[in-house]
PDB file of N, CA and C in Angstrom:
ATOM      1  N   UNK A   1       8.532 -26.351  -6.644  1.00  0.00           N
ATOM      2  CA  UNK A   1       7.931 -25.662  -5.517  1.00  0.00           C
ATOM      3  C   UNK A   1       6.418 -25.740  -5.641  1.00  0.00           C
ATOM      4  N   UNK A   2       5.694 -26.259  -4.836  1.00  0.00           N
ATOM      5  CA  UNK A   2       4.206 -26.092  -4.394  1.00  0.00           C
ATOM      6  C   UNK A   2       3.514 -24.550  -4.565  1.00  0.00           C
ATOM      7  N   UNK A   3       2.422 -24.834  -4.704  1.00  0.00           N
ATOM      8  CA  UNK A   3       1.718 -23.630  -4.553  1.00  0.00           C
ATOM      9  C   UNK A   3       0.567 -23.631  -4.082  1.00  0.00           C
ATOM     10  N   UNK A   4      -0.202 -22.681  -3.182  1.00  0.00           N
ATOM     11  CA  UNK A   4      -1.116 -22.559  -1.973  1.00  0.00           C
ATOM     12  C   UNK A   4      -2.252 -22.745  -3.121  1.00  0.00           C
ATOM     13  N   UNK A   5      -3.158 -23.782  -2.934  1.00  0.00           N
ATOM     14  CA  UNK A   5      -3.894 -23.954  -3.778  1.00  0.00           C
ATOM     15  C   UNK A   5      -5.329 -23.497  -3.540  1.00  0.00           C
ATOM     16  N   UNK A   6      -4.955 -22.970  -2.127  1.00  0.00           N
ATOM     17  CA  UNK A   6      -6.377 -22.100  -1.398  1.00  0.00           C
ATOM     18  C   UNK A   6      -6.219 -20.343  -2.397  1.00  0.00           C
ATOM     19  N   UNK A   7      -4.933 -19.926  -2.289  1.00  0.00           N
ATOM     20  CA  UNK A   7      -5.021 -19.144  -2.743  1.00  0.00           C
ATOM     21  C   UNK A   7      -5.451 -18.965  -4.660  1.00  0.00           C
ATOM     22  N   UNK A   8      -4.828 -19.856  -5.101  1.00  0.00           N
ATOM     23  CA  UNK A   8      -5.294 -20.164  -6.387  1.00  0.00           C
ATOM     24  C   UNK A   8      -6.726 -19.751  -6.653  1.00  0.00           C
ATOM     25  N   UNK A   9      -7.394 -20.638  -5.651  1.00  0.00           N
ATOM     26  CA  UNK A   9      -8.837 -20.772  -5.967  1.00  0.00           C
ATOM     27  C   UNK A   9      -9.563 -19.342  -5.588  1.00  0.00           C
ATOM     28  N   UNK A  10      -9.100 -18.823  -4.442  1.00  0.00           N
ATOM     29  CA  UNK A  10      -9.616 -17.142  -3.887  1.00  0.00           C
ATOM     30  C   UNK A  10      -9.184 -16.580  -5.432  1.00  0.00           C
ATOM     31  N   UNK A  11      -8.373 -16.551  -6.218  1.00  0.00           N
ATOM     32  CA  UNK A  11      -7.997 -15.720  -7.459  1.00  0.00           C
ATOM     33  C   UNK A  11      -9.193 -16.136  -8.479  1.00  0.00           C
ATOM     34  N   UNK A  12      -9.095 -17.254  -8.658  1.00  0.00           N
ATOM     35  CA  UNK A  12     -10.432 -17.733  -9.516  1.00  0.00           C
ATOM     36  C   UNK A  12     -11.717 -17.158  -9.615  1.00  0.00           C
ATOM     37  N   UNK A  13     -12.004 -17.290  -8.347  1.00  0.00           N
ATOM     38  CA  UNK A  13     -13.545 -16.732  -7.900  1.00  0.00           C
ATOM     39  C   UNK A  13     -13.188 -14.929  -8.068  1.00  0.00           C
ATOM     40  N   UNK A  14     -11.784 -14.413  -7.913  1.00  0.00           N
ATOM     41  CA  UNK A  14     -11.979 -12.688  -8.138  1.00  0.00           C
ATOM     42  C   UNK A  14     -11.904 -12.743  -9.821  1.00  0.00           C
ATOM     43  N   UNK A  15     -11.196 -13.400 -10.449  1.00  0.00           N
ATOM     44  CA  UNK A  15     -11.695 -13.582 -11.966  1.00  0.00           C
ATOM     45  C   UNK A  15     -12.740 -13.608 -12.476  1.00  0.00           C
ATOM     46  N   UNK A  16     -13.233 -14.838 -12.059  1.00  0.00           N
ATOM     47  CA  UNK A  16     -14.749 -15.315 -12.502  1.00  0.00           C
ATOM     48  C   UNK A  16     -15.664 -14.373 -13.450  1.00  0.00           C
ATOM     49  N   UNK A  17     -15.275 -12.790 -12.920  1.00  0.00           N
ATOM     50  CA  UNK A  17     -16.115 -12.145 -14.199  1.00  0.00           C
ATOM     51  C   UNK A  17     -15.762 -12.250 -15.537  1.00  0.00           C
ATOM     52  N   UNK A  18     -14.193 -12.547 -15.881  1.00  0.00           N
ATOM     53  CA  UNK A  18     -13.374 -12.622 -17.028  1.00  0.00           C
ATOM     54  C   UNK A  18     -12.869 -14.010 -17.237  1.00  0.00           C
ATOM     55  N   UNK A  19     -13.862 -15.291 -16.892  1.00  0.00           N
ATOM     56  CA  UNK A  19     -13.598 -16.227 -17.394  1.00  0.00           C
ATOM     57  C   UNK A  19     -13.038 -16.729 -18.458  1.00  0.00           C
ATOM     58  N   UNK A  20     -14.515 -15.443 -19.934  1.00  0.00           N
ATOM     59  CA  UNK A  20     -13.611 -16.066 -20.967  1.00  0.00           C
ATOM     60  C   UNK A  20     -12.574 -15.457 -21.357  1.00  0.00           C
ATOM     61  N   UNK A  21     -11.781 -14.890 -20.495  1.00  0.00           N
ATOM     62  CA  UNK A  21      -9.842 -14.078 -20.946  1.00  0.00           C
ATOM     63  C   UNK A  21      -9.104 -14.531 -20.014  1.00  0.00           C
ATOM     64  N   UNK A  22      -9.410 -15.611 -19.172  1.00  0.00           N
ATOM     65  CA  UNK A  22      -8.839 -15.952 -18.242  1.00  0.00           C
ATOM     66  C   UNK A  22      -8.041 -17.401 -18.516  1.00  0.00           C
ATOM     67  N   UNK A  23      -6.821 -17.905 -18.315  1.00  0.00           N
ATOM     68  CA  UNK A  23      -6.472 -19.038 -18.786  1.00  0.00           C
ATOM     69  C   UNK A  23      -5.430 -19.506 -17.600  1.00  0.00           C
ATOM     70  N   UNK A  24      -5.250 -20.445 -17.440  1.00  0.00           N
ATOM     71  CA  UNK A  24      -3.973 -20.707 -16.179  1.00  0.00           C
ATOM     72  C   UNK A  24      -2.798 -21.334 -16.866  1.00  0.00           C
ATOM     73  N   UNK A  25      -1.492 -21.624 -16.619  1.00  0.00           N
ATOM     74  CA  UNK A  25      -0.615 -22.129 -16.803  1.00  0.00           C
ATOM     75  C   UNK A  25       0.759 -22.305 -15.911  1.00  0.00           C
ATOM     76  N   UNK A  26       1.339 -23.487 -15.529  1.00  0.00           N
ATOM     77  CA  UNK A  26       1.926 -23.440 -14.423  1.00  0.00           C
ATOM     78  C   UNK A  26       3.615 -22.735 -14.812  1.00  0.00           C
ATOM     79  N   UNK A  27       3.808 -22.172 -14.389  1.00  0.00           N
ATOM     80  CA  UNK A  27       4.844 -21.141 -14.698  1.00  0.00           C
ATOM     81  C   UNK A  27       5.903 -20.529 -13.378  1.00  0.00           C
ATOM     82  N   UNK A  28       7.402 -20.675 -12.925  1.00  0.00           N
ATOM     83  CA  UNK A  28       8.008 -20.435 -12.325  1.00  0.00           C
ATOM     84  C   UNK A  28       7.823 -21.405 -10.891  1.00  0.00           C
ATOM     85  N   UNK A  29       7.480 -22.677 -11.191  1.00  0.00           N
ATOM     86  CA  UNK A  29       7.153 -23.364 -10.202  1.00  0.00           C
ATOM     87  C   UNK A  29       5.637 -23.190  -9.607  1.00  0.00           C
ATOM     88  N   UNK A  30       5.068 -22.472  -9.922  1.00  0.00           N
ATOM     89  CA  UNK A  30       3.768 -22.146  -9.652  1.00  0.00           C
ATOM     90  C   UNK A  30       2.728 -22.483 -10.540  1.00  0.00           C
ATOM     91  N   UNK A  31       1.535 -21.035 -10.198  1.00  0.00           N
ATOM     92  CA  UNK A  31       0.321 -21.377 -11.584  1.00  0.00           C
ATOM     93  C   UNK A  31       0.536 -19.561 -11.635  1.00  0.00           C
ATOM     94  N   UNK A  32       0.211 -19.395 -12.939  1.00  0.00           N
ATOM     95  CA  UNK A  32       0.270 -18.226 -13.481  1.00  0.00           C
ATOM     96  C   UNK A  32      -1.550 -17.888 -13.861  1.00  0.00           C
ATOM     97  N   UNK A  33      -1.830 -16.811 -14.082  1.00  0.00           N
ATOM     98  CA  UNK A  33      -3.184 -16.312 -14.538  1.00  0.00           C
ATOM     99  C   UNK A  33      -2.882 -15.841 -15.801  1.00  0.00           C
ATOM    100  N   UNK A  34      -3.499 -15.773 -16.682  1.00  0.00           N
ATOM    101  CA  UNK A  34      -3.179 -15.262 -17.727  1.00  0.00           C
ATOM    102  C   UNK A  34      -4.433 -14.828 -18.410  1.00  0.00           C
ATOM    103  N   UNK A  35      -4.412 -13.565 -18.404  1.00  0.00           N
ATOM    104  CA  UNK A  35      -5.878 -12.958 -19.362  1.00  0.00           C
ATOM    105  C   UNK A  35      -5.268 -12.239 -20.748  1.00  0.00           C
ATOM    106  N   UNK A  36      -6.091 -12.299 -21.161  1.00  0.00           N
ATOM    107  CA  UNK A  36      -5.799 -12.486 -22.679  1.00  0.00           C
ATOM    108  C   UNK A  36      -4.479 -12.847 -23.295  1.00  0.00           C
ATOM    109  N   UNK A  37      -3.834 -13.824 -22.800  1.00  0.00           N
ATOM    110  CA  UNK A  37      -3.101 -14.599 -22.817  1.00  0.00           C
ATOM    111  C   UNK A  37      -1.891 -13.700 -22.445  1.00  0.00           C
ATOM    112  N   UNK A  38      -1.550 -13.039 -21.589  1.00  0.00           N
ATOM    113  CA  UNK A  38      -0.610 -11.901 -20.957  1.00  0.00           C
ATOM    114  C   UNK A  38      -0.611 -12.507 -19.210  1.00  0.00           C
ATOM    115  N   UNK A  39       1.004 -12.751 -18.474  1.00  0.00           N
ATOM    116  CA  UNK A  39       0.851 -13.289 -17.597  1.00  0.00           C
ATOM    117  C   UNK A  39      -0.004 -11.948 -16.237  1.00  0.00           C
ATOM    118  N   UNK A  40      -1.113 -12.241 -15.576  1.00  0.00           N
ATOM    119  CA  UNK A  40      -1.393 -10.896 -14.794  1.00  0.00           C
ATOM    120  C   UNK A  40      -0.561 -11.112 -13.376  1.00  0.00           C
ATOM    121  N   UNK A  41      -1.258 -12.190 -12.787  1.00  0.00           N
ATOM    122  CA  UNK A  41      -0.936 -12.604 -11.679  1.00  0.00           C
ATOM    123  C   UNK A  41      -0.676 -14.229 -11.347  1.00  0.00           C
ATOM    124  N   UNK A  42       0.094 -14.647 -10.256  1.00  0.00           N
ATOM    125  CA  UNK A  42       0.371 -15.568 -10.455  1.00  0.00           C
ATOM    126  C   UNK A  42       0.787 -16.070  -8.185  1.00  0.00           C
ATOM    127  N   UNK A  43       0.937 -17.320  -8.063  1.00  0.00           N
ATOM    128  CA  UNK A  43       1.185 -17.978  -6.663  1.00  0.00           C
ATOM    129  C   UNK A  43       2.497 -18.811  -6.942  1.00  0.00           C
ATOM    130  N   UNK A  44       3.153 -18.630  -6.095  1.00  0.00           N
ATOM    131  CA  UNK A  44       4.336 -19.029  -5.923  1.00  0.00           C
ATOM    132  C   UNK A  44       4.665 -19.495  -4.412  1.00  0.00           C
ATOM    133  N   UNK A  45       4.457 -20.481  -3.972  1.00  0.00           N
ATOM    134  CA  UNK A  45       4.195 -20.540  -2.395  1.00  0.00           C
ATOM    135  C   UNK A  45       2.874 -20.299  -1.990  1.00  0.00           C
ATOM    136  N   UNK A  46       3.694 -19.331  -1.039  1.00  0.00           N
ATOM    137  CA  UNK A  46       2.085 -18.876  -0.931  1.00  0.00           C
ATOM    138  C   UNK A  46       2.165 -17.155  -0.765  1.00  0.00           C
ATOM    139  N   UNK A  47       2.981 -17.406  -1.922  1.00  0.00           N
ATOM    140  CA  UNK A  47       2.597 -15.526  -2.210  1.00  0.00           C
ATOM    141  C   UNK A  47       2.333 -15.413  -3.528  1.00  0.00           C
ATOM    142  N   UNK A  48       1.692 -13.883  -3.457  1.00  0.00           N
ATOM    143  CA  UNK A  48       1.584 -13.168  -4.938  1.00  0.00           C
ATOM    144  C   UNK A  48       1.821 -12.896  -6.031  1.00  0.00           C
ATOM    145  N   UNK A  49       2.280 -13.076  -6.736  1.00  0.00           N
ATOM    146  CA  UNK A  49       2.880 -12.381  -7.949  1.00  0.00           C
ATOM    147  C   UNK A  49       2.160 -11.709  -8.581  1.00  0.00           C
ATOM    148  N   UNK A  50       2.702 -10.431  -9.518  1.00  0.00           N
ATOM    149  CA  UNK A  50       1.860  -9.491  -9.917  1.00  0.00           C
ATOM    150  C   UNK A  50       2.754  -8.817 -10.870  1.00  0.00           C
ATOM    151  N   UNK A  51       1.732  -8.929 -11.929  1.00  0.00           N
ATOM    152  CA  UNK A  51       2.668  -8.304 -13.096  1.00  0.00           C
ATOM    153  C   UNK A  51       2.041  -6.572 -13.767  1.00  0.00           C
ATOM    154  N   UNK A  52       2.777  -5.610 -12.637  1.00  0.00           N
ATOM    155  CA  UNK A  52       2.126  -4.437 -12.494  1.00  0.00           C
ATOM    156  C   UNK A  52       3.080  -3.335 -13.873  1.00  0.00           C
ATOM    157  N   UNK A  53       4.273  -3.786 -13.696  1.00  0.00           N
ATOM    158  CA  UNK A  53       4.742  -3.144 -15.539  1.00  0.00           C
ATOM    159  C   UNK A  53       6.030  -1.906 -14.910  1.00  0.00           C
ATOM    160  N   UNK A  54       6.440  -1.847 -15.296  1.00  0.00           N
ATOM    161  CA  UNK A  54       7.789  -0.691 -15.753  1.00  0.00           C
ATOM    162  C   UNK A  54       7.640   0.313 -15.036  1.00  0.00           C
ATOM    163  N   UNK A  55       6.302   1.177 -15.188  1.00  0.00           N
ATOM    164  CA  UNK A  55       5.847   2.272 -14.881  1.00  0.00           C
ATOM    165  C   UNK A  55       5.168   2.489 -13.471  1.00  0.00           C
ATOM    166  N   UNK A  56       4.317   1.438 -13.125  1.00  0.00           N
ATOM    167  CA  UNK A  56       3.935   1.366 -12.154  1.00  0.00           C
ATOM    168  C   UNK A  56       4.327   0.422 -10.252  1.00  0.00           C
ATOM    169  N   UNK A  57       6.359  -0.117 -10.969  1.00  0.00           N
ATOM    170  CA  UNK A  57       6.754  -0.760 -10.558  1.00  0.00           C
ATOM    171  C   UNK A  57       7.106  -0.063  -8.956  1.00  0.00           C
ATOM    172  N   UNK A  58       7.800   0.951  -8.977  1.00  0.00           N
ATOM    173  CA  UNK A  58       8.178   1.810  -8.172  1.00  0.00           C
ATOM    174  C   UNK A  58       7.259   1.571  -6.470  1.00  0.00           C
ATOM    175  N   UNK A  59       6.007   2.070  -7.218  1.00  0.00           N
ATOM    176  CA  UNK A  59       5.096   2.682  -6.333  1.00  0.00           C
ATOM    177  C   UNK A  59       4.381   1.240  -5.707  1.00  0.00           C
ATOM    178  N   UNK A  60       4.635   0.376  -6.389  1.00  0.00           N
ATOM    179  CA  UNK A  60       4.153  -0.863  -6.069  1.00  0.00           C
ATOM    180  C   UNK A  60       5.246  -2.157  -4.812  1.00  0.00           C
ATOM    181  N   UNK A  61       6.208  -1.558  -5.053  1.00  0.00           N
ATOM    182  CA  UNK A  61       7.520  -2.251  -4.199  1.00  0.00           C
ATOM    183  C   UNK A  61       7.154  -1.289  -3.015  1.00  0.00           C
ATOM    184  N   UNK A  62       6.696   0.103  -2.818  1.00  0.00           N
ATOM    185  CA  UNK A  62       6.362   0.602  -1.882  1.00  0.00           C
ATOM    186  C   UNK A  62       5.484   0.678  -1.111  1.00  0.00           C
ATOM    187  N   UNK A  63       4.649  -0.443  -1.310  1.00  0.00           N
ATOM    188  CA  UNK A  63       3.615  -1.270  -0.835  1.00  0.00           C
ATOM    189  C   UNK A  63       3.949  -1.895   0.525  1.00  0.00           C
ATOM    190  N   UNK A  64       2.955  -2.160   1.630  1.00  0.00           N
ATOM    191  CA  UNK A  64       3.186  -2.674   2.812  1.00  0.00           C
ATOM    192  C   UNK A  64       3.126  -4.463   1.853  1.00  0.00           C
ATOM    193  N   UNK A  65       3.979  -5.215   2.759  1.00  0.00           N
ATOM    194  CA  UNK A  65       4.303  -6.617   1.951  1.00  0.00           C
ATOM    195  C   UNK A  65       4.447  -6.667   0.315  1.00  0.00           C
ATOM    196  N   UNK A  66       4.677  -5.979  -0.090  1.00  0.00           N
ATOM    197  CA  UNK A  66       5.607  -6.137  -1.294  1.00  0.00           C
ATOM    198  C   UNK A  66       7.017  -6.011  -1.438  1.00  0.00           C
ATOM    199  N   UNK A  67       7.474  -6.784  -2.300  1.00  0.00           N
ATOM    200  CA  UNK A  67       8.464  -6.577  -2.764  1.00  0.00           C
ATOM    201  C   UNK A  67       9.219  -7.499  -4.045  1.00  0.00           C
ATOM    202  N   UNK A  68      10.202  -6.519  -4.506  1.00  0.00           N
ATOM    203  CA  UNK A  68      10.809  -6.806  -5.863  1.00  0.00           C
ATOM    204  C   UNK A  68      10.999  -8.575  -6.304  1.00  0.00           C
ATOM    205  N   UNK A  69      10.022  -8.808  -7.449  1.00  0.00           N
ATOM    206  CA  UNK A  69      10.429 -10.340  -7.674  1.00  0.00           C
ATOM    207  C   UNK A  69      11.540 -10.694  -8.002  1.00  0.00           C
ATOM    208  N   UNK A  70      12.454 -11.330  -7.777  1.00  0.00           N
ATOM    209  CA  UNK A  70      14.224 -11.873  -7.880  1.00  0.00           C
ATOM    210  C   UNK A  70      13.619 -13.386  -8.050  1.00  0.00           C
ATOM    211  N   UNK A  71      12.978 -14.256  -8.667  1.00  0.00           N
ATOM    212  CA  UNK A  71      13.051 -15.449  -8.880  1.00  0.00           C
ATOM    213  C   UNK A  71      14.410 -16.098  -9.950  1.00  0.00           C
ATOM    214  N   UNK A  72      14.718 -15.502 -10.426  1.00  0.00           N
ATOM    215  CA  UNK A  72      15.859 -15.977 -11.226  1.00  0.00           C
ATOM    216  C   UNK A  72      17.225 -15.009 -10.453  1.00  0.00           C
ATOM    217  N   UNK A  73      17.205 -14.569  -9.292  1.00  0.00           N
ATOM    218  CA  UNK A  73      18.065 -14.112  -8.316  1.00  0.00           C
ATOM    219  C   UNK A  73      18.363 -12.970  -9.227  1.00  0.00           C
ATOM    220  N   UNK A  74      17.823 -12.370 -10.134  1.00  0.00           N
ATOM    221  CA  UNK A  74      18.122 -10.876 -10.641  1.00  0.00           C
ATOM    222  C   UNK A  74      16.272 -10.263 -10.264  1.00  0.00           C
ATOM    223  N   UNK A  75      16.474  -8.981  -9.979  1.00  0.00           N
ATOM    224  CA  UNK A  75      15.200  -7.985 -10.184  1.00  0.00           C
ATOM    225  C   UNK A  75      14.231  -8.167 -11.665  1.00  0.00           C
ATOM    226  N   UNK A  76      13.676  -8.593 -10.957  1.00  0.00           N
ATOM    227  CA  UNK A  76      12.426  -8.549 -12.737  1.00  0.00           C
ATOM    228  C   UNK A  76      11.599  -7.397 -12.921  1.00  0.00           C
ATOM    229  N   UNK A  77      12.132  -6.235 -13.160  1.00  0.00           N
ATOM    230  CA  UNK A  77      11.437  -5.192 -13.507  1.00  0.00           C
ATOM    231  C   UNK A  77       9.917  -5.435 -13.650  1.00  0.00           C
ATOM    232  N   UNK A  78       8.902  -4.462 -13.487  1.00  0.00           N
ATOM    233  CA  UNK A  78       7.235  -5.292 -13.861  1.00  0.00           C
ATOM    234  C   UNK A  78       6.684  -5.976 -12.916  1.00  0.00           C
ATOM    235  N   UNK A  79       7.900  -6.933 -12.124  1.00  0.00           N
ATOM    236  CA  UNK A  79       7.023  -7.920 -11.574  1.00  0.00           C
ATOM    237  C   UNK A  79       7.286  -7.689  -9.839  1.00  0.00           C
ATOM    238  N   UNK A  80       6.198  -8.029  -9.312  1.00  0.00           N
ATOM    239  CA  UNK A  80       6.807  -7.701  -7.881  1.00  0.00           C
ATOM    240  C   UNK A  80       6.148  -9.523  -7.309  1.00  0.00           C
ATOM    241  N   UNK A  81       6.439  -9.681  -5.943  1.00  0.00           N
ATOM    242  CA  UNK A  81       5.838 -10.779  -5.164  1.00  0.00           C
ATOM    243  C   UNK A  81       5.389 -10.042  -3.972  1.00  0.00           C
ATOM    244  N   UNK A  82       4.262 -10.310  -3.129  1.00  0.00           N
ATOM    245  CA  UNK A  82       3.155 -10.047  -2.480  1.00  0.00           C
ATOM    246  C   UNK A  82       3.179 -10.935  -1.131  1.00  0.00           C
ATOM    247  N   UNK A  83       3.665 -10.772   0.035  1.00  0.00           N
ATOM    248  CA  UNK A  83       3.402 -11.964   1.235  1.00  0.00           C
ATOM    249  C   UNK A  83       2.046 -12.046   1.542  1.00  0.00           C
ATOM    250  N   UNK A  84       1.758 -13.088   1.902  1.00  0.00           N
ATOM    251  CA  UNK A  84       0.640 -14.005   2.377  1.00  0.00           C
ATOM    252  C   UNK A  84      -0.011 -12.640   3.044  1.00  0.00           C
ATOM    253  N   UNK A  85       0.629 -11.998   3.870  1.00  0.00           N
ATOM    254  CA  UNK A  85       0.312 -11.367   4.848  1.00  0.00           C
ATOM    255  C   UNK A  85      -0.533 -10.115   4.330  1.00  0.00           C
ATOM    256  N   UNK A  86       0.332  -9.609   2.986  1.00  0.00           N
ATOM    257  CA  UNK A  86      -0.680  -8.542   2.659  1.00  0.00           C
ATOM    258  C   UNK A  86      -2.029  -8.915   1.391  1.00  0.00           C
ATOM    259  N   UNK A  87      -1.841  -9.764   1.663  1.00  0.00           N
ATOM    260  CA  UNK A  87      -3.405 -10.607   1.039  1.00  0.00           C
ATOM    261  C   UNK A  87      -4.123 -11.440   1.417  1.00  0.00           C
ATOM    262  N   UNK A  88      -4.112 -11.438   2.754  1.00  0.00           N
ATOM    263  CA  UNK A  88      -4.740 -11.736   3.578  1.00  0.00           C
ATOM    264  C   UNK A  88      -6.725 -11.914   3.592  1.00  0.00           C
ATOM    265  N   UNK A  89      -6.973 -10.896   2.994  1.00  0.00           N
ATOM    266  CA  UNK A  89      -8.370 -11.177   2.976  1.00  0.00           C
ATOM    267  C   UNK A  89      -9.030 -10.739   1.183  1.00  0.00           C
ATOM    268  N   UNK A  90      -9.816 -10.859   0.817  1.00  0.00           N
ATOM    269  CA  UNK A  90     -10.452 -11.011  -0.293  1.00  0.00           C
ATOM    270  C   UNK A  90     -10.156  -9.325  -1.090  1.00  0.00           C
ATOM    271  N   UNK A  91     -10.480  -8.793  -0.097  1.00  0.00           N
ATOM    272  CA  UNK A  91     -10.402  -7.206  -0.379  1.00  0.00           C
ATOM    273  C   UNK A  91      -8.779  -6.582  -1.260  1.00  0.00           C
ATOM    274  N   UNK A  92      -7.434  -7.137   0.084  1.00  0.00           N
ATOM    275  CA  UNK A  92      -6.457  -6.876  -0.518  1.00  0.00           C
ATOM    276  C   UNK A  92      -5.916  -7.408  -1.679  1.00  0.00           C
ATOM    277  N   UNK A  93      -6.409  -8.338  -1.822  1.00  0.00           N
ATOM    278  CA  UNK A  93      -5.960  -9.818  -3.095  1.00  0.00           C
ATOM    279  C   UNK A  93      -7.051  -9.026  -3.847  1.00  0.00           C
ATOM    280  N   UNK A  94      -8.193  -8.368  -4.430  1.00  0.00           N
ATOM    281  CA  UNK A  94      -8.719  -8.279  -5.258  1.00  0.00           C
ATOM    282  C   UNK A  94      -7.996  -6.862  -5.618  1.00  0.00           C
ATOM    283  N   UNK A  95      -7.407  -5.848  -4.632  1.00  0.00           N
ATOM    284  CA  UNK A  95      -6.995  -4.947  -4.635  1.00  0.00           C
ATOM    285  C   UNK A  95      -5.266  -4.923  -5.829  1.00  0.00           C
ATOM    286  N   UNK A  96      -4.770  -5.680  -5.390  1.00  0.00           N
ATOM    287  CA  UNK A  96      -3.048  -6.816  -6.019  1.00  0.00           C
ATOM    288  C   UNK A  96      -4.054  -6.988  -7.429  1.00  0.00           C
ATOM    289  N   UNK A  97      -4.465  -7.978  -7.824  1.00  0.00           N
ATOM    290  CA  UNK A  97      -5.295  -8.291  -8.734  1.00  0.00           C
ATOM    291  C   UNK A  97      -5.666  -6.962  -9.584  1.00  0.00           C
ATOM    292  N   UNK A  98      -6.367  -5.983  -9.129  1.00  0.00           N
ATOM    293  CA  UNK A  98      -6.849  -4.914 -10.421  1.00  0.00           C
ATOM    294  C   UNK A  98      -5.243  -4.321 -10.812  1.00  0.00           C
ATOM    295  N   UNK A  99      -4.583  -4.081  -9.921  1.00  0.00           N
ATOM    296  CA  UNK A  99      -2.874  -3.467 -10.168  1.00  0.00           C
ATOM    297  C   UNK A  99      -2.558  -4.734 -11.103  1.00  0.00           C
ATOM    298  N   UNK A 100      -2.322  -5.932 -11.359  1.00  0.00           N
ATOM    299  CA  UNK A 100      -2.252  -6.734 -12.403  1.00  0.00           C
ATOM    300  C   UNK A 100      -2.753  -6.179 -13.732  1.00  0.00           C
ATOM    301  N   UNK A 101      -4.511  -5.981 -13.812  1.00  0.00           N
ATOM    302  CA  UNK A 101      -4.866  -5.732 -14.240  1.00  0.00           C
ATOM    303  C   UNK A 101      -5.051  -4.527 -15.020  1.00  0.00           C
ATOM    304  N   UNK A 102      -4.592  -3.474 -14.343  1.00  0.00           N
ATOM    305  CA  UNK A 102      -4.494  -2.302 -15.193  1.00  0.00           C
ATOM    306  C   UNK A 102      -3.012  -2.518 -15.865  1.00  0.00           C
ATOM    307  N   UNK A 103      -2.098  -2.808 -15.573  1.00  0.00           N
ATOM    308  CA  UNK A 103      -1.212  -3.098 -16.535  1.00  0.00           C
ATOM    309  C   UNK A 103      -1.707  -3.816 -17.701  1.00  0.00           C
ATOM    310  N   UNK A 104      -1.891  -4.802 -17.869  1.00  0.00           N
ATOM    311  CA  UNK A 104      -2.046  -6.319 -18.565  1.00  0.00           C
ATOM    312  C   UNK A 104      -2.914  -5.761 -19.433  1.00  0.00           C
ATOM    313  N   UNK A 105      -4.418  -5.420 -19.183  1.00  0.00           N
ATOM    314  CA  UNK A 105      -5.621  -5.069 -20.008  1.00  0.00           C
ATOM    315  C   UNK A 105      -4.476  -3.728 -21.268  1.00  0.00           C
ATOM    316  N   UNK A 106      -3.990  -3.336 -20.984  1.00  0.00           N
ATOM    317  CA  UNK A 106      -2.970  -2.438 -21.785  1.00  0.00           C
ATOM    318  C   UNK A 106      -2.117  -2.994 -22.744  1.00  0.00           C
ATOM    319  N   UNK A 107      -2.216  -3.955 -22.663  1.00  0.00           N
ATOM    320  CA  UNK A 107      -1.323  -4.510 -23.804  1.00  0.00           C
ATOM    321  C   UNK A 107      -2.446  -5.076 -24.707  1.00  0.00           C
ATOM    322  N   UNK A 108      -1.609  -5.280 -25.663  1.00  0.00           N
ATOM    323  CA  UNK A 108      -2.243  -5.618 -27.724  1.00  0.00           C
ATOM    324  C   UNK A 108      -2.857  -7.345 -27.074  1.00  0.00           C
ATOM    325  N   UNK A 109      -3.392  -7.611 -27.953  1.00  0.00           N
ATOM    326  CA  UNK A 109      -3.983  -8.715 -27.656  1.00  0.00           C
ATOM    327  C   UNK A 109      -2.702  -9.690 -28.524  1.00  0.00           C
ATOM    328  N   UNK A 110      -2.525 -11.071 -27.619  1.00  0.00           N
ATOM    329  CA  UNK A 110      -1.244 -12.005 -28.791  1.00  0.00           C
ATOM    330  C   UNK A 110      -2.108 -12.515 -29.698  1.00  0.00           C
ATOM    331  N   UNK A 111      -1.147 -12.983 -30.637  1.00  0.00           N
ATOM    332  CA  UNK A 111      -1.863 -13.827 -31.436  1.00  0.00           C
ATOM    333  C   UNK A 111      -0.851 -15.377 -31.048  1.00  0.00           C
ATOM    334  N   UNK A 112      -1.746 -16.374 -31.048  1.00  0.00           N
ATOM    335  CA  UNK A 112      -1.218 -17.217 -30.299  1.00  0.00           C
ATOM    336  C   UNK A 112      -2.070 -18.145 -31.647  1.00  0.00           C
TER     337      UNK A 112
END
């Protein structure tokens, strides 16, 4: 599966402050983000992915254009997917993005 490579690049430039924790890798047919080597967010088509965590999963599926990631046709707890529609402009995608981020920055650093 392809991935919106416009959107890729809009993620880049909201990174850009965390270049050096920032790493890509293509993952679930897509490209994944990965800061400090923890997947945050990721494009799949041309939607979102967002790896918001256990705790904050709930409130996040209750989001206008969200909903529960099923890529392996089961619920992936943690992870939700995002339509085009509700990231639409720089604001909401940076908005998806810090919800990545406050999960992710929470975890131990790997040793890789």
């Amino acid at each position: 599966m392809a991935y919106d490579d416009d959107l890729a690049d809009r993620i880049r430039g909201l990174l850009s402050e965390r270049s050096a924790e920032v790493s890509e890798r293509k993952m679930f047919g897509g490209i994944a983000f990965m800061v400090r080597d923890h997947m945050t967010v990721g494009v799949i088509g041309d939607e979102l992915m967002v790896r918001v965590g256990k705790d904050a999963h709930e409130d996040a599926v209750a989001q206008p254009h969200a909903r529960v990631m099923d890529f392996t046709g089961k619920p992936m707890p943690g992870m939700i997917y995002v339509a085009a529609s509700g990231i639409a402009n720089d604001t909401a995608l940076g908005t998806w993005i810090d919800r990545g981020l406050a999960f992710t920055t929470t975890l131990p650093p790997k040793n890789t």
